[in-house]
N, C-alpha and C. Protein backbone atom coordinates (compact mmCIF):
# COMPACT_ATOMS: atom_id res chain seq x y z
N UNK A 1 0.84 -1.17 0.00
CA UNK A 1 0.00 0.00 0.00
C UNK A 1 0.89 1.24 0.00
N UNK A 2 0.25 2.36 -0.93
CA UNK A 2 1.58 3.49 -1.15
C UNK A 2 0.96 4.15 0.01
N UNK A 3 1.75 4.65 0.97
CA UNK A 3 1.70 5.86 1.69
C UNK A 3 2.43 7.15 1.27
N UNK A 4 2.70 6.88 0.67
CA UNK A 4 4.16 8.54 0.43
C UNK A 4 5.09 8.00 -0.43
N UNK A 5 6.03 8.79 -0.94
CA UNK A 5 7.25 8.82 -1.27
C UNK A 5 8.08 7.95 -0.46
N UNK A 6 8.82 6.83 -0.98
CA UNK A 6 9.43 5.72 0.19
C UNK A 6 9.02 5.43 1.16
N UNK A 7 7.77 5.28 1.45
CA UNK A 7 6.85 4.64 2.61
C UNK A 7 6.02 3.55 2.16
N UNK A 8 6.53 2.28 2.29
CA UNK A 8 5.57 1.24 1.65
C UNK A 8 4.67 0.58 3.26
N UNK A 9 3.80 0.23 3.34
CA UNK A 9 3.00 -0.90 4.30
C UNK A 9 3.48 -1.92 3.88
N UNK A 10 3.94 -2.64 4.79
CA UNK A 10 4.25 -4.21 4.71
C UNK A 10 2.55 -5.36 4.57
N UNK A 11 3.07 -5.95 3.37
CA UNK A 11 1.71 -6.65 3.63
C UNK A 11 2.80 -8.40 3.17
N UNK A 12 2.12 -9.56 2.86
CA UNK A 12 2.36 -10.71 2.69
C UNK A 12 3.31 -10.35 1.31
N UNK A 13 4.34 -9.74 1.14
CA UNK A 13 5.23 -9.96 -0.24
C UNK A 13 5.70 -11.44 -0.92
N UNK A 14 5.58 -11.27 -2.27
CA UNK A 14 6.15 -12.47 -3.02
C UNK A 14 7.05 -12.25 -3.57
N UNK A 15 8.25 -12.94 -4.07
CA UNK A 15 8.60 -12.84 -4.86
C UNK A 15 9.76 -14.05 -5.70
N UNK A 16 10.61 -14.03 -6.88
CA UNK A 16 10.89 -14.84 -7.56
C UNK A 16 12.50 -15.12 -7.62
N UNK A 17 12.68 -16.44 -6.70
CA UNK A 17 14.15 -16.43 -6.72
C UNK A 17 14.77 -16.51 -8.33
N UNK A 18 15.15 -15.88 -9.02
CA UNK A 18 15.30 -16.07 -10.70
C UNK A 18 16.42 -17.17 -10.68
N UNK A 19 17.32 -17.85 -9.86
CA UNK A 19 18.09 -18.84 -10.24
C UNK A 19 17.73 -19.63 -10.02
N UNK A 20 16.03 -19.86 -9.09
CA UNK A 20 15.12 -21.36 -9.01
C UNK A 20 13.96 -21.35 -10.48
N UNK A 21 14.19 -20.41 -11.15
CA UNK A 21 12.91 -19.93 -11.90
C UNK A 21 12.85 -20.75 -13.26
N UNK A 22 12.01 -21.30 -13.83
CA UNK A 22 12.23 -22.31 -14.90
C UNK A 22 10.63 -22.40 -15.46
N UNK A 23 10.30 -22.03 -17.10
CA UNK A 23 8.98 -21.71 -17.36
C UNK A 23 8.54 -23.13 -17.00
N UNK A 24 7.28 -23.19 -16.77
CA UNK A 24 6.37 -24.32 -16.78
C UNK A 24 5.48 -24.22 -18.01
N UNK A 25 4.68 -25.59 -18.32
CA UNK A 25 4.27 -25.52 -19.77
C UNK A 25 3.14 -24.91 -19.49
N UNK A 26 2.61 -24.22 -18.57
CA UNK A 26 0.94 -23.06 -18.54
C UNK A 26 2.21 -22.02 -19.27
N UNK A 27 3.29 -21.56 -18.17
CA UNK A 27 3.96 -20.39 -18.80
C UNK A 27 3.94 -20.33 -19.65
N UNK A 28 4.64 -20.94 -21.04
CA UNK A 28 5.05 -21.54 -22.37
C UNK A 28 3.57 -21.11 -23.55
N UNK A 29 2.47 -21.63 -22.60
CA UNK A 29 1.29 -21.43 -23.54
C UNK A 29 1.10 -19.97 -23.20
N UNK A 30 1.13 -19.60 -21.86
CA UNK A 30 0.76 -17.65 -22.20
C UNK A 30 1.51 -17.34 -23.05
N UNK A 31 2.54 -17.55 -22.92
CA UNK A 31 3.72 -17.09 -23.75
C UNK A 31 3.68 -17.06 -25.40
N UNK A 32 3.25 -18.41 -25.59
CA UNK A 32 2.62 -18.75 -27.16
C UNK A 32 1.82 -17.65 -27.50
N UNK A 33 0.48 -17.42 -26.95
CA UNK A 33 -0.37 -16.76 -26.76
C UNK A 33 -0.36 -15.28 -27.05
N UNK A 34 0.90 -15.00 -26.27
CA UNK A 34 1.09 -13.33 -26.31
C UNK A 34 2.86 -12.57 -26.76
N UNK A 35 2.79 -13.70 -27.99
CA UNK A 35 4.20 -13.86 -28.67
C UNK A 35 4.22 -12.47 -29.56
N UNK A 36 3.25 -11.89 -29.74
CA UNK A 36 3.24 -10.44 -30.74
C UNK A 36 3.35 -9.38 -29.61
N UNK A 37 3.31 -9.49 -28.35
CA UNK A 37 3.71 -8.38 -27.17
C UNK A 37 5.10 -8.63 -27.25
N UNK A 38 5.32 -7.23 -27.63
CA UNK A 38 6.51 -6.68 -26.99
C UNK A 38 7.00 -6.24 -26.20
N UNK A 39 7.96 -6.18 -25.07
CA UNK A 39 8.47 -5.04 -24.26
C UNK A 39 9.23 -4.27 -24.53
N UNK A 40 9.07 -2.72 -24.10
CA UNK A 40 10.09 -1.83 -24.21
C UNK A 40 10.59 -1.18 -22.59
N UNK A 41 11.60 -1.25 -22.38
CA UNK A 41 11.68 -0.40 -20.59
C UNK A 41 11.93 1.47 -21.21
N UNK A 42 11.67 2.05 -19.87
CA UNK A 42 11.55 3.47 -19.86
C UNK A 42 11.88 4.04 -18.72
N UNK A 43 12.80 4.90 -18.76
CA UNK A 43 13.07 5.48 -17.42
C UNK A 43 11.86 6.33 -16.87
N UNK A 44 12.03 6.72 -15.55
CA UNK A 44 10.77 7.38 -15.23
C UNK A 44 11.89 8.94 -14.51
N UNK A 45 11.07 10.13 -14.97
CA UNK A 45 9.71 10.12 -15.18
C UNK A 45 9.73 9.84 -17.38
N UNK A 46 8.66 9.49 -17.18
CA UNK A 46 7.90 8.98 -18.62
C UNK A 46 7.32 10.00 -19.77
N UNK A 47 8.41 10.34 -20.35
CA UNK A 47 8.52 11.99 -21.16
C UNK A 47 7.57 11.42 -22.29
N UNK A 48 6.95 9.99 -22.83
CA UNK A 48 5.96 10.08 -23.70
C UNK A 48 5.01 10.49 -22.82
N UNK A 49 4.21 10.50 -21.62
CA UNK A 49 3.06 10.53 -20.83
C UNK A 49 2.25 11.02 -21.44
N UNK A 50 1.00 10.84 -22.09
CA UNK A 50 -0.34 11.50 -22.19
C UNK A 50 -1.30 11.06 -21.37
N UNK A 51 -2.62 11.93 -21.46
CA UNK A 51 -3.61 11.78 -21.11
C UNK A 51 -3.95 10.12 -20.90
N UNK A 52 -3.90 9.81 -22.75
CA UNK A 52 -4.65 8.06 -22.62
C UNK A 52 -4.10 7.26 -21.64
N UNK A 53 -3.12 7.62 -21.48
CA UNK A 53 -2.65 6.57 -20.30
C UNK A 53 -3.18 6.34 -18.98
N UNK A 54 -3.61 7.72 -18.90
CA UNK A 54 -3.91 8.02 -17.59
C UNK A 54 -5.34 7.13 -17.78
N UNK A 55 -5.85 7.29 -18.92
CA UNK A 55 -7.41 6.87 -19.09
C UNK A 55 -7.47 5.38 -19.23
N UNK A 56 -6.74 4.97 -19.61
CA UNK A 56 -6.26 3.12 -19.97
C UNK A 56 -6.16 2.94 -18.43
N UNK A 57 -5.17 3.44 -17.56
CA UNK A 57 -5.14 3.03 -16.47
C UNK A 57 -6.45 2.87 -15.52
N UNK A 58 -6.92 3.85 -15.20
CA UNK A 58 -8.05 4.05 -14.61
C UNK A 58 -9.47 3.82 -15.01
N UNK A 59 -9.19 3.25 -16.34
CA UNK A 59 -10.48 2.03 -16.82
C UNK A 59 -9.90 0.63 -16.42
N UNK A 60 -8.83 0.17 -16.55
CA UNK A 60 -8.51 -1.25 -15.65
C UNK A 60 -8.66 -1.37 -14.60
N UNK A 61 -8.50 -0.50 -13.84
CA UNK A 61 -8.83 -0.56 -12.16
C UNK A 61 -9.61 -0.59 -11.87
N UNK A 62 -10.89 0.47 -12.28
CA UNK A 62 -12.33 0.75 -11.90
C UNK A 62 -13.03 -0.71 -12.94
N UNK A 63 -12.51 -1.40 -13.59
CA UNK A 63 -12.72 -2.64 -14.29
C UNK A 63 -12.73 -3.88 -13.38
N UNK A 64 -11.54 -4.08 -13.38
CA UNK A 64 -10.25 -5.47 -12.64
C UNK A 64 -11.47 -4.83 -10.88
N UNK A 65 -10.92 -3.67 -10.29
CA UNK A 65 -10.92 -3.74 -8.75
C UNK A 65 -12.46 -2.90 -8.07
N UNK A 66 -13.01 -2.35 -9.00
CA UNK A 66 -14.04 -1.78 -8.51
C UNK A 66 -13.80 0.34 -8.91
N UNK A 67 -14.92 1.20 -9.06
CA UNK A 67 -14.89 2.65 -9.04
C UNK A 67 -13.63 3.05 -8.45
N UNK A 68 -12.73 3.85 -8.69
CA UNK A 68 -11.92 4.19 -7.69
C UNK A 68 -10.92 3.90 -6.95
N UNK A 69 -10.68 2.63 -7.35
CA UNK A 69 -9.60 2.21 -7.27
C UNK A 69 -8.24 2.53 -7.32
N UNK A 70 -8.00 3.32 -9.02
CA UNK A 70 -6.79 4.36 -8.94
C UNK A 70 -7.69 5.58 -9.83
N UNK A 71 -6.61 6.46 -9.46
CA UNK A 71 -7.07 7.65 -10.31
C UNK A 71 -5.91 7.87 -11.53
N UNK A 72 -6.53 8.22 -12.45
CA UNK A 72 -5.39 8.92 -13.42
C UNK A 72 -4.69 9.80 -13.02
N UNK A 73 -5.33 10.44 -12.10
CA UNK A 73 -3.85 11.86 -11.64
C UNK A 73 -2.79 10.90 -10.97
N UNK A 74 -3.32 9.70 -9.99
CA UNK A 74 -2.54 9.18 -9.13
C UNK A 74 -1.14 8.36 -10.32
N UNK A 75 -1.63 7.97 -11.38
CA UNK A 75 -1.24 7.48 -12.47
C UNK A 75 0.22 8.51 -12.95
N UNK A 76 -0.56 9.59 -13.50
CA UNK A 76 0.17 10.68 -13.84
C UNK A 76 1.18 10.75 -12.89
N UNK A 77 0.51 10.99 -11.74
CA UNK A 77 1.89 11.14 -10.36
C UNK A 77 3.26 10.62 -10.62
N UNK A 78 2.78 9.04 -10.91
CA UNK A 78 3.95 8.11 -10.25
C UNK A 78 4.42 7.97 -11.43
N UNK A 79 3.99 8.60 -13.09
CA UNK A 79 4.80 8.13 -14.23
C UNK A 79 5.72 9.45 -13.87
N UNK A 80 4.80 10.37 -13.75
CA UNK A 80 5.90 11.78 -13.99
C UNK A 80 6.54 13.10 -13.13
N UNK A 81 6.01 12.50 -11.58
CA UNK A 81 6.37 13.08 -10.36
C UNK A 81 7.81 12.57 -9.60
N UNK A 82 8.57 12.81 -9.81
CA UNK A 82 9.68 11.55 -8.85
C UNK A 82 9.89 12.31 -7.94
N UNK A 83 9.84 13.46 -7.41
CA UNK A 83 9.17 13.67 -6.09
C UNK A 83 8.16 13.08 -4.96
N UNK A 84 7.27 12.57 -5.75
CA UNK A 84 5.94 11.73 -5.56
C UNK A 84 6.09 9.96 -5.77
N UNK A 85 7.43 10.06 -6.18
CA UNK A 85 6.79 8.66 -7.34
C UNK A 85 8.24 7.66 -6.19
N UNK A 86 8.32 6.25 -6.03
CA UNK A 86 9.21 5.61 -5.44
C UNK A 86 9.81 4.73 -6.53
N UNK A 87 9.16 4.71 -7.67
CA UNK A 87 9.72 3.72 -8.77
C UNK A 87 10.74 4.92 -9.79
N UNK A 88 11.42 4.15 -10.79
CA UNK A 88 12.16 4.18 -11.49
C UNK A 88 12.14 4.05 -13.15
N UNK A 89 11.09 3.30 -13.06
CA UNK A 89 10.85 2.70 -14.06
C UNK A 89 9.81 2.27 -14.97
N UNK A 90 9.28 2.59 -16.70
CA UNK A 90 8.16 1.86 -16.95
C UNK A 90 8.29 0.86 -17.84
N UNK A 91 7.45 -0.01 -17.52
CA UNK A 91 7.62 -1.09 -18.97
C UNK A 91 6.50 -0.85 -19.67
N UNK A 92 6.89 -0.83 -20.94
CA UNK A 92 5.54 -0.48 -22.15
C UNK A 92 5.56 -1.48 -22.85
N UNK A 93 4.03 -2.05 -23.13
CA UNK A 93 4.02 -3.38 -23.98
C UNK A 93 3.16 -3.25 -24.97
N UNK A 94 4.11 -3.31 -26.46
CA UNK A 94 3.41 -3.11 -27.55
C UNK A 94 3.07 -4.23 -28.38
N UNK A 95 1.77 -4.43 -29.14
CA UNK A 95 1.67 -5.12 -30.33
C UNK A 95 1.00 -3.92 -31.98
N UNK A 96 2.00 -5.15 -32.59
CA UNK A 96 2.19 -4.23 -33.69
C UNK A 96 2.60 -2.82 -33.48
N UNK A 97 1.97 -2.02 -33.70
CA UNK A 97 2.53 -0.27 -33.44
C UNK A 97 2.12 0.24 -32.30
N UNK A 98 1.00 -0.49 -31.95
CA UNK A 98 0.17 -0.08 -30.57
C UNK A 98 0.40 -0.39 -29.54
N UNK A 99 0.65 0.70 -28.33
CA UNK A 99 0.75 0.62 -27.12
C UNK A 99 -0.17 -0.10 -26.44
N UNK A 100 -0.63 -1.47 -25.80
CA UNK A 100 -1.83 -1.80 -25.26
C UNK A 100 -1.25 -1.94 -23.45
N UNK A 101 -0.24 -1.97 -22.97
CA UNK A 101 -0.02 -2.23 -21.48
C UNK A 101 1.19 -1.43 -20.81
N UNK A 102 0.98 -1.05 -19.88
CA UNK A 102 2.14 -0.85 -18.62
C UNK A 102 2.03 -1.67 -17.66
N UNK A 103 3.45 -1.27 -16.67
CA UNK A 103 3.67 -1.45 -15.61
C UNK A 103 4.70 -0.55 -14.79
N UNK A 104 4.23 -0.02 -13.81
CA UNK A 104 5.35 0.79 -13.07
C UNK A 104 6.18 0.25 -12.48
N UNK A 105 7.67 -0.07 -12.37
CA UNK A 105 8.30 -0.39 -11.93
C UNK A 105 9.29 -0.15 -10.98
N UNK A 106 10.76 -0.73 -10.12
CA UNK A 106 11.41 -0.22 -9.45
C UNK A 106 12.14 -1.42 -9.53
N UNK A 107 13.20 -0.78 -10.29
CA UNK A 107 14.80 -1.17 -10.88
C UNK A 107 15.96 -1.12 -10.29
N UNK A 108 16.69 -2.02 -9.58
CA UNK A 108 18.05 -2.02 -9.13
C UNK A 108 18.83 -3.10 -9.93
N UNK A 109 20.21 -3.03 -9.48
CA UNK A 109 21.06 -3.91 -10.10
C UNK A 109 20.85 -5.47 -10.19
N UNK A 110 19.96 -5.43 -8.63
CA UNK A 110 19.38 -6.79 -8.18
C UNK A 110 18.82 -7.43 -8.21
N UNK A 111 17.45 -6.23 -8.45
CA UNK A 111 15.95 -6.74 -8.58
C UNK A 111 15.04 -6.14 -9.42
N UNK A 112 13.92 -6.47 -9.40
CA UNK A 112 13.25 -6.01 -10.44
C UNK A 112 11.72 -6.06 -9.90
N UNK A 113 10.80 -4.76 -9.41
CA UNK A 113 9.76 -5.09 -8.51
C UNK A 113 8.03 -4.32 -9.24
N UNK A 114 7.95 -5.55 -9.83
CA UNK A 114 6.73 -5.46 -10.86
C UNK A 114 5.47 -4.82 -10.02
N UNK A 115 5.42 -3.96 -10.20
CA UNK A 115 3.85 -2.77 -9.76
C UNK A 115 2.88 -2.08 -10.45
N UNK A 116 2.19 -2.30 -10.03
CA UNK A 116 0.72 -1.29 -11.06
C UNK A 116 0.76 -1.72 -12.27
N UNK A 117 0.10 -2.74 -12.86
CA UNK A 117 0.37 -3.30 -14.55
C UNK A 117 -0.95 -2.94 -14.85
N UNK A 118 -1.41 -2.11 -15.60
CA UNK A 118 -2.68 -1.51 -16.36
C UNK A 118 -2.41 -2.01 -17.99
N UNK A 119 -3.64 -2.43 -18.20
CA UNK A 119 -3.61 -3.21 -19.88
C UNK A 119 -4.48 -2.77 -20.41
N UNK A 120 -4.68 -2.88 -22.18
CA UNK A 120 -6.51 -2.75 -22.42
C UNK A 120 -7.05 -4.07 -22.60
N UNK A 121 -8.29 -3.64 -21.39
CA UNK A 121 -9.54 -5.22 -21.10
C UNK A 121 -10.00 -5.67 -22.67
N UNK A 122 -9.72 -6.72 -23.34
CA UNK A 122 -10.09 -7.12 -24.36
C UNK A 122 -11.61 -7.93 -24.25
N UNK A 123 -12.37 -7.84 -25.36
CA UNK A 123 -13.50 -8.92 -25.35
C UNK A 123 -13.08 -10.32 -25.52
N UNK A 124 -14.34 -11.08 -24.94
CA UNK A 124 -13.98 -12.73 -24.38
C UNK A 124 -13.39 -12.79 -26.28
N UNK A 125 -13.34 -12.36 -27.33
CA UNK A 125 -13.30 -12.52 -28.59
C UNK A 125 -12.01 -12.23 -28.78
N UNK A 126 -11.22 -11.57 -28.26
CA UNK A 126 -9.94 -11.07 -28.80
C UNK A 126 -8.84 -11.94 -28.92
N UNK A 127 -8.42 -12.13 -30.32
CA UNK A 127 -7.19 -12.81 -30.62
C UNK A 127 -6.24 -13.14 -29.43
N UNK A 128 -6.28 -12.56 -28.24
CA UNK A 128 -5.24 -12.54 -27.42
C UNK A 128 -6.02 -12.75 -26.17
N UNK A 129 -5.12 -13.56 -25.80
CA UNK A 129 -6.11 -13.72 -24.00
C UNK A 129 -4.66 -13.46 -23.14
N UNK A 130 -4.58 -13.38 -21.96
CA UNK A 130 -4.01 -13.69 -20.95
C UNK A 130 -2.88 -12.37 -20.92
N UNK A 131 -3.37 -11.36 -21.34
CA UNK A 131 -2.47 -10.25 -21.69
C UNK A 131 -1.28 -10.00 -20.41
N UNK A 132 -2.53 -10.09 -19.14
CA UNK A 132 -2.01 -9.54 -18.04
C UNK A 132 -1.07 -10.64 -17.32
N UNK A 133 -1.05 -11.87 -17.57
CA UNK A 133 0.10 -12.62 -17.48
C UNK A 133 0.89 -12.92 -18.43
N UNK A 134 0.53 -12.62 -19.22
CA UNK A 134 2.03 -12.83 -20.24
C UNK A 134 2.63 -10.94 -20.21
N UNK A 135 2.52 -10.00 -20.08
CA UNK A 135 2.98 -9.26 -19.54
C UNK A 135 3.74 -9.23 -17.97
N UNK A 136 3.23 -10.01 -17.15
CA UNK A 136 4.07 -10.39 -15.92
C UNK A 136 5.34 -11.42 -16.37
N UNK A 137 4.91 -12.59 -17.16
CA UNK A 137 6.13 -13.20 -17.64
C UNK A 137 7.16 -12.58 -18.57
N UNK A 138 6.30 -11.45 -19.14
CA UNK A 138 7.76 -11.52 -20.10
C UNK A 138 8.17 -10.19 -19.50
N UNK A 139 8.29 -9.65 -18.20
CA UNK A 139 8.82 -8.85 -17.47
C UNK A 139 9.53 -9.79 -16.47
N UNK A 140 9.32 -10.76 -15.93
CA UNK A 140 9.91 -12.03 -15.30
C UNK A 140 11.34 -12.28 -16.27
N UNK A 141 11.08 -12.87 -17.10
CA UNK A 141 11.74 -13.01 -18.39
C UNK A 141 12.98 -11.91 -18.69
N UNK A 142 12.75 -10.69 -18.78
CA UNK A 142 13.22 -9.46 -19.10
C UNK A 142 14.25 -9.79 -17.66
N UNK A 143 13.96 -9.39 -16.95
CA UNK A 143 14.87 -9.83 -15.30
C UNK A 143 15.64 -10.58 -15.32
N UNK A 144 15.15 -11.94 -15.50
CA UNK A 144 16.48 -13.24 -15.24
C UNK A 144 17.49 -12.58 -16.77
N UNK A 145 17.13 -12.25 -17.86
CA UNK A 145 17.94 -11.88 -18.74
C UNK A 145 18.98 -10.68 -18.74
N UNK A 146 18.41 -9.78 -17.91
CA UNK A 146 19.54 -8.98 -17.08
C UNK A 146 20.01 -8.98 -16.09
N UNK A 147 20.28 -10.47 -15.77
CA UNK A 147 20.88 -11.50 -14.54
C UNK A 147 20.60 -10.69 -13.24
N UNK A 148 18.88 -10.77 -12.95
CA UNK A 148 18.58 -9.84 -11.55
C UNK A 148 18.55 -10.89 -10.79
N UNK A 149 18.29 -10.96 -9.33
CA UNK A 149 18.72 -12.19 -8.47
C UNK A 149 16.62 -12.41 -8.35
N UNK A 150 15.92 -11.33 -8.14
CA UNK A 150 14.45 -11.89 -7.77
C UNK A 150 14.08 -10.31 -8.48
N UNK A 151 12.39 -10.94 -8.84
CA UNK A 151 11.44 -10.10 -9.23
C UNK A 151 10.34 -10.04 -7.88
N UNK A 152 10.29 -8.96 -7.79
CA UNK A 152 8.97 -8.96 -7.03
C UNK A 152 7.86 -8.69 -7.38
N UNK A 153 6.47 -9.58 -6.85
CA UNK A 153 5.68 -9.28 -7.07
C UNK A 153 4.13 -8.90 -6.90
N UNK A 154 4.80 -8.13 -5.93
CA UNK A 154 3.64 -7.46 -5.16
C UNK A 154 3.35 -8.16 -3.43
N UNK A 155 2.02 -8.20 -3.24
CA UNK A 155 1.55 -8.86 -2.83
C UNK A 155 0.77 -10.37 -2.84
N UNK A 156 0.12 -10.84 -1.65
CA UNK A 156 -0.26 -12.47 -1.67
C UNK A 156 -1.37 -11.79 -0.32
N UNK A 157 -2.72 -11.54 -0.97
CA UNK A 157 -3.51 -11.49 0.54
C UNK A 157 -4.99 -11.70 -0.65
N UNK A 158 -4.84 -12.12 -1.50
CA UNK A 158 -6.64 -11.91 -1.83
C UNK A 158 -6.70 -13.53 -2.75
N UNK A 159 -7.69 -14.01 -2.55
CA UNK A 159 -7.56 -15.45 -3.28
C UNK A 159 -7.69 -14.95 -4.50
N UNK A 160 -8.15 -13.83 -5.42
CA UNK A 160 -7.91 -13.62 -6.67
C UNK A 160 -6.28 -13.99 -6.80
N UNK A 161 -5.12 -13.86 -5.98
CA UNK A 161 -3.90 -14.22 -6.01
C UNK A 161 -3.31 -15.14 -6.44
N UNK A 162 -4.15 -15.94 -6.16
CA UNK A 162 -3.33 -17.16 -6.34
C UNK A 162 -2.35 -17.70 -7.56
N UNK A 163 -3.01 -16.92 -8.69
CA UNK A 163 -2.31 -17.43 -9.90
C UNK A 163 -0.63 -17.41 -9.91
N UNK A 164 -0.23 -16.45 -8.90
CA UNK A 164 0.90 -16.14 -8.87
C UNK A 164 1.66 -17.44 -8.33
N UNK A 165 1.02 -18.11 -7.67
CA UNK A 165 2.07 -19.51 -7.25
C UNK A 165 1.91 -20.38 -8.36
N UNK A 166 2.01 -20.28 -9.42
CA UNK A 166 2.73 -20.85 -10.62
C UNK A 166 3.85 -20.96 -10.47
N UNK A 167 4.72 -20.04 -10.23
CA UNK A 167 6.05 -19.79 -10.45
C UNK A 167 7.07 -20.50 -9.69
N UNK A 168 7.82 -21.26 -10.37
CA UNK A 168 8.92 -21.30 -9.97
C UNK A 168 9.77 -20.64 -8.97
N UNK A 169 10.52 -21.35 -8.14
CA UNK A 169 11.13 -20.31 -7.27
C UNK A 169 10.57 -18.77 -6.61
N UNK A 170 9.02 -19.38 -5.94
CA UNK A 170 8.65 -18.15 -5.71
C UNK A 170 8.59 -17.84 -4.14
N UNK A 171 8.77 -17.23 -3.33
CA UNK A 171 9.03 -17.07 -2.12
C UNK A 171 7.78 -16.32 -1.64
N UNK A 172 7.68 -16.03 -0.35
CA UNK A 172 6.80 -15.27 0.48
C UNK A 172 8.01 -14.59 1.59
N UNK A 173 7.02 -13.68 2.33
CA UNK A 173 8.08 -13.36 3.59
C UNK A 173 6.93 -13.47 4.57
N UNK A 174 7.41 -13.73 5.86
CA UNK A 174 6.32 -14.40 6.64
C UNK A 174 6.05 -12.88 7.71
N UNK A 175 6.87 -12.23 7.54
CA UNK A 175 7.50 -10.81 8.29
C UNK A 175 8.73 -10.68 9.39
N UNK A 176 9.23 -11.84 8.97
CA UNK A 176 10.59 -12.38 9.49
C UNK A 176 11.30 -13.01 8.75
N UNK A 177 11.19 -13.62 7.76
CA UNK A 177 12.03 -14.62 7.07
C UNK A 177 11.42 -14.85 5.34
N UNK A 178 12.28 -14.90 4.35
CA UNK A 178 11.40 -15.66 3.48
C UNK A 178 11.33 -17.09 2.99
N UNK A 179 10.23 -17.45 2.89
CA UNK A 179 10.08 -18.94 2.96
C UNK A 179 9.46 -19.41 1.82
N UNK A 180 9.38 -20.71 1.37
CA UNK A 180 9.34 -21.43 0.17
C UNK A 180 7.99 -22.50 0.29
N UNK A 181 7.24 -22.56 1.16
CA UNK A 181 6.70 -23.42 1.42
C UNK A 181 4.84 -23.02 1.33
N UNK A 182 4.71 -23.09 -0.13
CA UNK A 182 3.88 -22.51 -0.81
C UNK A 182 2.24 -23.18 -0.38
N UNK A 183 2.80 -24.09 0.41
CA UNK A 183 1.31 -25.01 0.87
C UNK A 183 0.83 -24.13 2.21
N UNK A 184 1.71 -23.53 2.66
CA UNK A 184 1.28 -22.34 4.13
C UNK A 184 1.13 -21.54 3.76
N UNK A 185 1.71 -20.94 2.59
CA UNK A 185 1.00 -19.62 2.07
C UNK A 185 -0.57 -19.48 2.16
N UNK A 186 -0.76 -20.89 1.21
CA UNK A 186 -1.90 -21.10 1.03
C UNK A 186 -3.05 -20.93 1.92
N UNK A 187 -2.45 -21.50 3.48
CA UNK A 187 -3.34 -21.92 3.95
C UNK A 187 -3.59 -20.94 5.22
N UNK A 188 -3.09 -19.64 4.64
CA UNK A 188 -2.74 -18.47 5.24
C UNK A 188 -3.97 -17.64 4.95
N UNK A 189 -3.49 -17.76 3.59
CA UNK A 189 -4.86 -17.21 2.57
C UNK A 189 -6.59 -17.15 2.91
């Protein structure tokens, strides 16, 4: 939860030891799936920024999480405030010429800590399914390839979550330690 400028709330964190990390064949098929997404990284603040973004964002949220969820100014903030903003970084994911996804990020030598991923909601019809995880993988992906040690990713507190224990080498922190033992996560949940 953002409180401020370098003030995070500790909640149940996950994240991905990248030298235990190895696709599995669900991975492989998002991956198939969303082989015309591209990534591009971007330093922040985010000198393309327009409006739509702000509007893409804040139709996924008030979509995905309910009214209000994020705001586009809050959006705007964290692409182009670094006063305001604790990340570093955006990833932009294009097909063909078109921009369809972000994610705000926060980039060290080490790690790589996947936040706020806003996409456009496609119909049950669209050539492409699974946007919003094959955008997490091939930012996963992007990481172990610039030999980072773990990705983070986010939180682990809502059973919508769960998809995230797919992964390989994925850890929790218990608020003392991090641990591997994905059947207590669970049963945490």
């Amino acid at each position: 939860t953002r409180l401020g400028k370098g003030i995070m709330d500790q909640t149940r964190s996950i994240r991905i030891d990248l030298s235990q990390f190895e696709l599995s064949s669900e991975n492989r098929r998002v991956l198939r799936k969303t082989e015309n997404i591209l990534l591009q990284k971007f330093p922040l603040p985010y000198t393309h920024y327009d409006w739509a973004i702000g509007k893409l964002g804040k139709n996924f949220y008030d979509t995905k999480f309910g009214s209000g969820t994020f705001s586009a100014n809050k959006l705007k903030e964290l692409m182009t405030s670094p006063e305001k903003s604790s990340f570093n970084m955006v990833l932009a994911y294009t097909m063909e010429t078109k921009t369809i996804g972000y994610s705000i990020t926060y980039e060290t030598s080490e790690l790589l800590h996947y936040c706020y991923p806003f996409y456009q909601i496609t119909n049950i019809q669209s050539p492409v399914s699974n946007i919003g995880l094959g955008m997490m993988l091939k930012a996963i992906l992007f990481a172990k390839e610039q030999s980072k040690k773990y990705v983070y990713l986010g939180s682990f507190q809502r059973p919508t979550d769960t998809y995230k224990l797919q992964f390989t080498g994925l850890e929790w922190f218990d608020g003392k330690e991090w641990r591997q033992d994905l059947e207590e996560l669970k049963n945490i949940l």
